[in-house]
Protein backbone atom coordinates (compact mmCIF):
# COMPACT_ATOMS: atom_id res chain seq x y z
CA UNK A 1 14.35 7.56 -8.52
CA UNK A 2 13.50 5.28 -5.60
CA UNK A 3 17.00 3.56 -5.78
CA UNK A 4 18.20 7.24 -5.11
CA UNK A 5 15.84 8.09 -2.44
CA UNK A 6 14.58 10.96 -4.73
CA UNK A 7 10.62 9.00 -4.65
CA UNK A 8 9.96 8.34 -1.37
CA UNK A 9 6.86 6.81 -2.06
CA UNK A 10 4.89 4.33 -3.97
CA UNK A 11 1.43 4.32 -4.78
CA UNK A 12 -1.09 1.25 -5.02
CA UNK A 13 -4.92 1.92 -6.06
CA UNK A 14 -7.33 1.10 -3.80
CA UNK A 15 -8.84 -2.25 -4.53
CA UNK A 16 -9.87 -5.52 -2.76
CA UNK A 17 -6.59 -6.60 -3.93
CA UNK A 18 -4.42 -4.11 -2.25
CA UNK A 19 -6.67 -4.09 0.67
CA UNK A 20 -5.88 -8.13 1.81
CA UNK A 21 -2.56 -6.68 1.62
CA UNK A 22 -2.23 -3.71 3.43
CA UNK A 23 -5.02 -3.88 5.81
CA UNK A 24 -6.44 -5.92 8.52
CA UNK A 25 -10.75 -5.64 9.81
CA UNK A 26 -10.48 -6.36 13.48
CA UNK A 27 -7.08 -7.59 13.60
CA UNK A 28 -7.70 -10.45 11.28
CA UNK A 29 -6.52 -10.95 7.04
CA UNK A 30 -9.82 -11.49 5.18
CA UNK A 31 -10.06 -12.60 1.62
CA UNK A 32 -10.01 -10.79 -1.64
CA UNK A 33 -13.78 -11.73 -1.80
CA UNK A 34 -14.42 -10.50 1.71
CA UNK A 35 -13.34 -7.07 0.87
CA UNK A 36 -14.84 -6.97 -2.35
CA UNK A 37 -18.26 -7.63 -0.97
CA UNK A 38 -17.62 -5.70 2.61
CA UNK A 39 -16.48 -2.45 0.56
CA UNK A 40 -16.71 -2.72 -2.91
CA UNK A 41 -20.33 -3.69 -3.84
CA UNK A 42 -21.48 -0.08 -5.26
CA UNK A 43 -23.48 1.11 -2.18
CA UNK A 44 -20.76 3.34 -0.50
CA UNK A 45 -17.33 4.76 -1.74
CA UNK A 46 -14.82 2.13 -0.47
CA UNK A 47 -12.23 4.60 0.24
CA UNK A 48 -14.63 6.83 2.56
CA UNK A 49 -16.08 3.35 3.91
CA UNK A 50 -12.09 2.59 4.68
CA UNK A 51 -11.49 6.02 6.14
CA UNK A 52 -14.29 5.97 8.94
CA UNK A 53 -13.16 2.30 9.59
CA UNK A 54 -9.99 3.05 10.44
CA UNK A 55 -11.05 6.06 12.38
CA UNK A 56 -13.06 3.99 14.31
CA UNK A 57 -10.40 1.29 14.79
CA UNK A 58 -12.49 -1.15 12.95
CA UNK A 59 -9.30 -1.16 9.90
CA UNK A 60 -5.56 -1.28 10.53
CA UNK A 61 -2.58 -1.05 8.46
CA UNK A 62 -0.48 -4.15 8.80
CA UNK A 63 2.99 -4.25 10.05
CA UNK A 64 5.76 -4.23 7.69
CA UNK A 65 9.64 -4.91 8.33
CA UNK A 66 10.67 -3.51 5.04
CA UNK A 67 9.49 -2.99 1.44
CA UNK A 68 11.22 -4.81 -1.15
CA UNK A 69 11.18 -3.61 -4.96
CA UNK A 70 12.00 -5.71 -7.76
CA UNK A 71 12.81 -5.21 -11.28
CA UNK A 72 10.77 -7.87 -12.77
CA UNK A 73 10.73 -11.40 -11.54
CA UNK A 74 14.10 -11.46 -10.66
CA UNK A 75 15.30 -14.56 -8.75
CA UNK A 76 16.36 -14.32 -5.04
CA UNK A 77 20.25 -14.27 -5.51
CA UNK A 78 19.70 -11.64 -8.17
CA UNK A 79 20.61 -8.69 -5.70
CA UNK A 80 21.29 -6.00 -8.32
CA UNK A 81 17.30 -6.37 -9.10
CA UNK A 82 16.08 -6.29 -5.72
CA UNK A 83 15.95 -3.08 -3.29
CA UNK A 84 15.04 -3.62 0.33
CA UNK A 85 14.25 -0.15 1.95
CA UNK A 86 13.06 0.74 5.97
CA UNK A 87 9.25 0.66 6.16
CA UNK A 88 7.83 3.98 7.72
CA UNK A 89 4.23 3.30 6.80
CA UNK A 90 1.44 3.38 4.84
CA UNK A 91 -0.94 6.35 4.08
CA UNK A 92 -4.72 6.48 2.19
CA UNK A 93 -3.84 9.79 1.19
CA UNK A 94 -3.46 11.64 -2.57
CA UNK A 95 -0.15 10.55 -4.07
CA UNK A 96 2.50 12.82 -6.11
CA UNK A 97 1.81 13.48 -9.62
CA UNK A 98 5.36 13.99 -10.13
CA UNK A 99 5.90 10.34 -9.36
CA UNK A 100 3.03 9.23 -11.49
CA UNK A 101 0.05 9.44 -9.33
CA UNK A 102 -3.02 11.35 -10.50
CA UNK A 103 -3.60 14.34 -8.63
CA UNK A 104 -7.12 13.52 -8.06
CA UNK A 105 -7.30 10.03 -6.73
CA UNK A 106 -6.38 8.94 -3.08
CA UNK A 107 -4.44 5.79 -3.02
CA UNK A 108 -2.34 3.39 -0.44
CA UNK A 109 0.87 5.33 -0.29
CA UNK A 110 3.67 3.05 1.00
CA UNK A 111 6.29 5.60 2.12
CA UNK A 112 10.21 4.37 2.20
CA UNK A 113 13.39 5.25 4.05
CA UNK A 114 17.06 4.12 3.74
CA UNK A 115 17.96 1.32 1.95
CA UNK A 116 18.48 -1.93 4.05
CA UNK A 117 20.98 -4.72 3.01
């Protein structure tokens, strides 16, 4: 469905992992660990600790050229396994249960456009 542009979007759960890669705390990449004990140590909600952050400018998204899909581990020559598409952002939002999110969890919704060469 994505190689058709039916999805539009993928959907990532919210965790330190995902974090280090989508976001940045004042402009600068912290660690796995970093987020894990700035966000995820049990005393608030990370994703309601996220939202004021970025409302307050404190968290940014990072800037992406393009997302890339692969099927597997393909190798880099292996273009039939590998879909670049335009980057129009990502969203901490509820995803599309349709597409396989649960309608009652908010994750990092990286939203697509075209397909790039």
């Amino acid at each position: 469905m994505t190689n058709s542009l039916i999805k539009t979007e993928d959907y990532r759960l919210i965790t330190p992992y995902w974090c280090n890669r989508f976001l940045l705390y004042k402009g600068q990449t912290r660690s796995k660990a970093e987020w894990y004990e700035g966000m995820f140590n049990g005393y608030i909600s990370p994703i309601s600790e996220i939202q004021l952050y970025i409302g307050a400018g404190l968290i940014e998204f990072k800037k992406f050229d393009c997302n890339v899909m692969t099927l597997g581990y393909p190798k880099s020559t292996d273009t039939e396994r590998i879909l670049k598409l335009e980057h129009k952002g990502i969203e901490l939002r509820v995803g599309n249960p349709k597409w396989g999110a649960d309608s009652d969890k908010l994750y990092f919704v990286i939203k697509h456009g075209a397909v790039l060469d």
